[in-house]
N, C-alpha and C. Protein backbone atom coordinates (compact mmCIF):
# COMPACT_ATOMS: atom_id res chain seq x y z
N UNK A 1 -4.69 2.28 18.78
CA UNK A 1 -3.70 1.66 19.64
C UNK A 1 -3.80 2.16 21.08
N UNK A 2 -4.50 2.94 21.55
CA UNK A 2 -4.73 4.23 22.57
C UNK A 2 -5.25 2.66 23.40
N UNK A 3 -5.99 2.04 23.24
CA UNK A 3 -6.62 0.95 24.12
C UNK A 3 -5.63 -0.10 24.24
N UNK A 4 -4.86 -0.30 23.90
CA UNK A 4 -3.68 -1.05 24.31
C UNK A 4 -2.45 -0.18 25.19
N UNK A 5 -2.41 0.85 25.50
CA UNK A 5 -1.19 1.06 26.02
C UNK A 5 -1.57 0.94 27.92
N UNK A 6 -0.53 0.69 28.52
CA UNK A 6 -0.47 -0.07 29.59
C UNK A 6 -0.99 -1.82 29.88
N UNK A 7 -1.12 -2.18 28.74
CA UNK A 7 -1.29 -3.94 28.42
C UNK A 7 -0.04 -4.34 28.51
N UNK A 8 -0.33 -5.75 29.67
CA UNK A 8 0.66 -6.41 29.67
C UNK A 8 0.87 -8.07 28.73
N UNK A 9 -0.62 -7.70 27.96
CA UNK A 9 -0.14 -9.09 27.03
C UNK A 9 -1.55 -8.92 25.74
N UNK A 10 -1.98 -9.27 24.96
CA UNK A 10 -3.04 -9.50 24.23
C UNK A 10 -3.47 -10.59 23.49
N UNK A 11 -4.68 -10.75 22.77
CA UNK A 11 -4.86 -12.26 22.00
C UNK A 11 -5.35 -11.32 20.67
N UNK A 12 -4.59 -12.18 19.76
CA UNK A 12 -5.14 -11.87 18.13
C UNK A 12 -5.79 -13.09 17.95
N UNK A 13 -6.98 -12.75 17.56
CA UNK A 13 -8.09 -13.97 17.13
C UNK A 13 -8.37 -13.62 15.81
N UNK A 14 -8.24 -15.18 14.87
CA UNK A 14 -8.44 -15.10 13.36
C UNK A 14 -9.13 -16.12 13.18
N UNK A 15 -10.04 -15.96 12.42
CA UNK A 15 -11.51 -16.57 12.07
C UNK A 15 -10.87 -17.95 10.94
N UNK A 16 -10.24 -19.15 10.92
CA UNK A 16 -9.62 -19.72 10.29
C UNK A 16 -10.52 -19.80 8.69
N UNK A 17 -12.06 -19.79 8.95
CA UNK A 17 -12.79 -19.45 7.53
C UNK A 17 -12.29 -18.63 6.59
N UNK A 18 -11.78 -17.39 7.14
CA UNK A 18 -11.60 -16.23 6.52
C UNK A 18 -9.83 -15.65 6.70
N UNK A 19 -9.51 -15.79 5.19
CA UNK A 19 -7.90 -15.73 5.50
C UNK A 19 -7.87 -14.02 5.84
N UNK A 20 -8.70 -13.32 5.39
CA UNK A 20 -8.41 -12.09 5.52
C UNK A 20 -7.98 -11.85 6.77
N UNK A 21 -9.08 -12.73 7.94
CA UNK A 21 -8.42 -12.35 9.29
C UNK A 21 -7.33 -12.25 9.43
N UNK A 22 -6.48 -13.38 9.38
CA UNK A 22 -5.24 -13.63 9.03
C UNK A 22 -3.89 -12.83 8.91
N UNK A 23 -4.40 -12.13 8.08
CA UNK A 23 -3.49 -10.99 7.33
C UNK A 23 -3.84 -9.95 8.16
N UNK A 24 -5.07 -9.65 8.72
CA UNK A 24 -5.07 -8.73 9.54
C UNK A 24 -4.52 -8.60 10.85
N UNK A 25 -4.29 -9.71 11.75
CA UNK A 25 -3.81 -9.92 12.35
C UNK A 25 -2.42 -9.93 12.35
N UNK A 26 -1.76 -9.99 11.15
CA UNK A 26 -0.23 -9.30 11.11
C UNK A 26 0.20 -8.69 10.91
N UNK A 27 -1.09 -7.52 10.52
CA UNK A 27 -0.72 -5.68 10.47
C UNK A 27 -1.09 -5.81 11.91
N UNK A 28 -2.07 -5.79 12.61
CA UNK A 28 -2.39 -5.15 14.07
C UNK A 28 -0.78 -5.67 14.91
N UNK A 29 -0.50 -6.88 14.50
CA UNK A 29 0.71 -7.56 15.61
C UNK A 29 1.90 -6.39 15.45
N UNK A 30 1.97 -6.03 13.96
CA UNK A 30 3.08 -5.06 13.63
C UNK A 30 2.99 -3.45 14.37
N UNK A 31 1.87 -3.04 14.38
CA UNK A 31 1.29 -2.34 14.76
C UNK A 31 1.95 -2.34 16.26
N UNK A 32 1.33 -2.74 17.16
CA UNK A 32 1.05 -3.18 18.16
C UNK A 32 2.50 -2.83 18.52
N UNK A 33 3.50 -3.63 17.79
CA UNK A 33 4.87 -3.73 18.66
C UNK A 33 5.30 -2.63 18.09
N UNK A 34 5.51 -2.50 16.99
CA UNK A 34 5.97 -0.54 16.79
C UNK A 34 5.66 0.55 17.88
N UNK A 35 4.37 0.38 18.51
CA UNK A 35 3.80 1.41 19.51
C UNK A 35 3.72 1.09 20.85
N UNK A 36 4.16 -0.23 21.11
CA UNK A 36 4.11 -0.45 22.52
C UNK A 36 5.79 -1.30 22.84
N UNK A 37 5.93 -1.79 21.90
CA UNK A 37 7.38 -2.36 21.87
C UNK A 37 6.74 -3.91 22.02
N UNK A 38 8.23 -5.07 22.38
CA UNK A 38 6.97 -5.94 22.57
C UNK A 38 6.57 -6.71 23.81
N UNK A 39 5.63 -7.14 23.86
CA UNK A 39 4.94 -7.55 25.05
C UNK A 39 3.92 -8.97 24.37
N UNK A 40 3.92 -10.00 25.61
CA UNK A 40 3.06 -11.14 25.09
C UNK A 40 2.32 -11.06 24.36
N UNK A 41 2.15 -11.83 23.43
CA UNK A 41 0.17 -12.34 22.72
C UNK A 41 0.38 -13.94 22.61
N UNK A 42 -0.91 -14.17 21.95
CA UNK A 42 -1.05 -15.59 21.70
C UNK A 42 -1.89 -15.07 20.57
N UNK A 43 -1.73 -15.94 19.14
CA UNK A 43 -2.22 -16.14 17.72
C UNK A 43 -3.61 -16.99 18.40
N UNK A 44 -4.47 -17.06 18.35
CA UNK A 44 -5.83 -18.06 18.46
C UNK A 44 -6.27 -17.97 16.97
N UNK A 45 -6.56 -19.20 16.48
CA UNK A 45 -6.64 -20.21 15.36
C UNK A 45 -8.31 -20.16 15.55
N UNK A 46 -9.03 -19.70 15.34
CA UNK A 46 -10.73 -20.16 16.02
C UNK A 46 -11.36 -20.75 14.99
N UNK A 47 -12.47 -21.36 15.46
CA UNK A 47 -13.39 -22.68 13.85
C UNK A 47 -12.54 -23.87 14.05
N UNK A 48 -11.75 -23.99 15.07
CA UNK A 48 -11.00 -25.31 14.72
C UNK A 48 -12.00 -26.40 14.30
N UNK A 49 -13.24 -26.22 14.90
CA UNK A 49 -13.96 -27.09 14.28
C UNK A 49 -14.77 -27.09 13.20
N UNK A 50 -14.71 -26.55 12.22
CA UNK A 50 -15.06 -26.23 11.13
C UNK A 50 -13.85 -25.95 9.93
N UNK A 51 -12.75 -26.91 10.23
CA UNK A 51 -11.37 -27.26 9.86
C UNK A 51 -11.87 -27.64 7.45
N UNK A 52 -12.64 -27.92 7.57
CA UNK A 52 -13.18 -28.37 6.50
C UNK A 52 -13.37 -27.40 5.29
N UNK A 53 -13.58 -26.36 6.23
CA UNK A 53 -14.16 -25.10 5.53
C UNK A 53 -13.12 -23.51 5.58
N UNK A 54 -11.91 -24.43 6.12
CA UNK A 54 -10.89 -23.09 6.30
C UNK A 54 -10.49 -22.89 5.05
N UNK A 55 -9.75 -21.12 5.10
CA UNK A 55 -9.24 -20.66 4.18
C UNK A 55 -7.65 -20.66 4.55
N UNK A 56 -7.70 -21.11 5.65
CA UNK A 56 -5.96 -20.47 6.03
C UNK A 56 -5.68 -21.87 5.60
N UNK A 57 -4.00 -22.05 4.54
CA UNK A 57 -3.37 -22.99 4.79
C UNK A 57 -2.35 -23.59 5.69
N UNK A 58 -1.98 -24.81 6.28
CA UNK A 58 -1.00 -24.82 7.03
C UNK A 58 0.14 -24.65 6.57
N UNK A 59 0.91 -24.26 5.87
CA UNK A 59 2.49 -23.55 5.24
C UNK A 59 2.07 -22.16 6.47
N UNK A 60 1.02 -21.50 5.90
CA UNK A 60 0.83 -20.10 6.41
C UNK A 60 0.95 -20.24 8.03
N UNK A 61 0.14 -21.30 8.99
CA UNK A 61 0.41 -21.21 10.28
C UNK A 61 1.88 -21.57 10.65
N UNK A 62 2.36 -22.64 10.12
CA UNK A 62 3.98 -23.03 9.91
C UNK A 62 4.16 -22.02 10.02
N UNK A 63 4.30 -20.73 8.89
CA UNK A 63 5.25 -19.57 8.89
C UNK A 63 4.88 -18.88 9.81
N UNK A 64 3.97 -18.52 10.72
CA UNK A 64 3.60 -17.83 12.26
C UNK A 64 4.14 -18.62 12.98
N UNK A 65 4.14 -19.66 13.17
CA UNK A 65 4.91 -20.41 13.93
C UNK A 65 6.35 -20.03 14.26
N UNK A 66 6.77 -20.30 12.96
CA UNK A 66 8.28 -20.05 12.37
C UNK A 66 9.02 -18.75 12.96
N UNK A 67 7.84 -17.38 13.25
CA UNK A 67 8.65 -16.56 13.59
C UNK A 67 8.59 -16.74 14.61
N UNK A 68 8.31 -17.65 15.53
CA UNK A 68 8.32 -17.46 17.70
C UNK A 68 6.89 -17.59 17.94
N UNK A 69 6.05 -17.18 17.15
CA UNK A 69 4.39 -16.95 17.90
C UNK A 69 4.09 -18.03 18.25
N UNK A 70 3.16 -18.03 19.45
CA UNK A 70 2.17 -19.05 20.09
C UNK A 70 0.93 -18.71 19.22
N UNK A 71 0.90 -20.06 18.82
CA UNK A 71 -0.62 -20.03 18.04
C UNK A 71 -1.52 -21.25 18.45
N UNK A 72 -2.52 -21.24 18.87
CA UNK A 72 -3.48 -22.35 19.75
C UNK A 72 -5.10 -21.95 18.79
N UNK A 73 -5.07 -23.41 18.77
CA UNK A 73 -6.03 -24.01 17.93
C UNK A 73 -7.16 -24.23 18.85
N UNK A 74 -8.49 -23.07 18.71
CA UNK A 74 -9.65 -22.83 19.12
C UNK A 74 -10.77 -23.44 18.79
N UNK A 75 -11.88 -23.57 19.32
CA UNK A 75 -13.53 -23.52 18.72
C UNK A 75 -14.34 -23.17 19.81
N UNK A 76 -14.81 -21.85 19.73
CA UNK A 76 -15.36 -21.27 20.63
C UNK A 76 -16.29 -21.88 20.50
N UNK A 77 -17.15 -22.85 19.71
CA UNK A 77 -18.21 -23.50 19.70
C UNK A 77 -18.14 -24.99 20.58
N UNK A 78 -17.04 -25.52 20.70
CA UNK A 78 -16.88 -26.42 21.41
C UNK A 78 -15.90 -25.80 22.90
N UNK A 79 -15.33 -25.27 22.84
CA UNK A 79 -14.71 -24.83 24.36
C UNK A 79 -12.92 -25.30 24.38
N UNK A 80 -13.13 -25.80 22.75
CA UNK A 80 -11.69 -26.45 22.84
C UNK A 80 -10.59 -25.41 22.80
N UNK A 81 -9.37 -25.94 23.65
CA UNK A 81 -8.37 -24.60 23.67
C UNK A 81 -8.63 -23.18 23.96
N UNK A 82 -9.88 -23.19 24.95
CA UNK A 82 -10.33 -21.45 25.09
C UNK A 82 -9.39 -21.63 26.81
N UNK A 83 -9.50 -22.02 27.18
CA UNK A 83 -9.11 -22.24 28.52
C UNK A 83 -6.74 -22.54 28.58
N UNK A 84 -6.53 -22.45 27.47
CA UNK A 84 -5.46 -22.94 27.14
C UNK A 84 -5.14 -21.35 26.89
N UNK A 85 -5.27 -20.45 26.09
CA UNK A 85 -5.18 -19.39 25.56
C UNK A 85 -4.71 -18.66 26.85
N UNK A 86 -6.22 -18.51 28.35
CA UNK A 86 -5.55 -17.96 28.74
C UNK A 86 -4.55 -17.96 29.90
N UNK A 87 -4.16 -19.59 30.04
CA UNK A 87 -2.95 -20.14 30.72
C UNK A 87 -2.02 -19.95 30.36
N UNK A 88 -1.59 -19.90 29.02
CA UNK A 88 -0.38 -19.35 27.61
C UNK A 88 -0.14 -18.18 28.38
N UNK A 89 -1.16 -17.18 28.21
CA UNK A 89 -0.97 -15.75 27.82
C UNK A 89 -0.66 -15.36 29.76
N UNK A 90 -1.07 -15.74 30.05
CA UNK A 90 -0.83 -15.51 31.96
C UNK A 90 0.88 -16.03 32.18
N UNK A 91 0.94 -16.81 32.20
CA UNK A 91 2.41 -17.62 32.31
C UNK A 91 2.81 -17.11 31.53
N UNK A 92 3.20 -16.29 30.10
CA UNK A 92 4.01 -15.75 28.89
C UNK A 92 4.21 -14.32 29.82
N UNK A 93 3.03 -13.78 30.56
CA UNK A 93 3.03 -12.25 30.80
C UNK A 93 3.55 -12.41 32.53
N UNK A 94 3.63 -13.38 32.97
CA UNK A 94 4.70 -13.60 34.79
C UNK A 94 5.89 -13.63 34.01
N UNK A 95 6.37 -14.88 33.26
CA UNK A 95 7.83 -14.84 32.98
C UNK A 95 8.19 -13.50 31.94
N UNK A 96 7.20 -12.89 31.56
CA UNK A 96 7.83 -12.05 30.70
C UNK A 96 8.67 -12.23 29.31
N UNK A 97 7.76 -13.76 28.47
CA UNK A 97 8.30 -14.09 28.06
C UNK A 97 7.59 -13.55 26.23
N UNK A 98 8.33 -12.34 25.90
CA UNK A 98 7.31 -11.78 24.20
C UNK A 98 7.03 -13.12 23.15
């Protein structure tokens, strides 16, 4: 956590193939705010284009949703929503908005 302190926002990126990401990404988020308190992120969804072959179901993004998170639907292979992520996370970390 030593590399996060003085951050004013971060991105959790989860591999939508692999639910494990997933889950990992909601220990580090827990993490994260226990030791820094809280401060912006954005959930990034990545493989959006490879939607065919995901492991995550949508109930599960619903329920990230559900608690407040920004979650934006990626494909670093196509460029989609990479440019969105970090307009979110800039404007979330001026207004100061967790």
């Amino acid at each position: 956590m030593s590399y996060l302190r003085g951050s004013s926002g971060y991105v959790l990126v989860v591999d939508g193939t692999r639910k494990n990401t997933l889950e990992k990404a909601l220990e580090l988020q827990k993490k994260v705010e226990e030791t820094l308190g809280k401060i912006p992120f954005i959930l990034v969804l990545n493989k959006w284009d490879m939607t065919n072959e995901w492991e995550i179901e949508d109930t599960e993004i619903e329920a990230v949703i559900q608690r407040g998170w920004t979650a934006i639907k990626t494909s670093a292979k196509s460029g989609q929503g990479v440019e969105e992520i970090f307009q979110n996370l800039a404007n979330r970390i001026i207004t100061n908005k967790c």
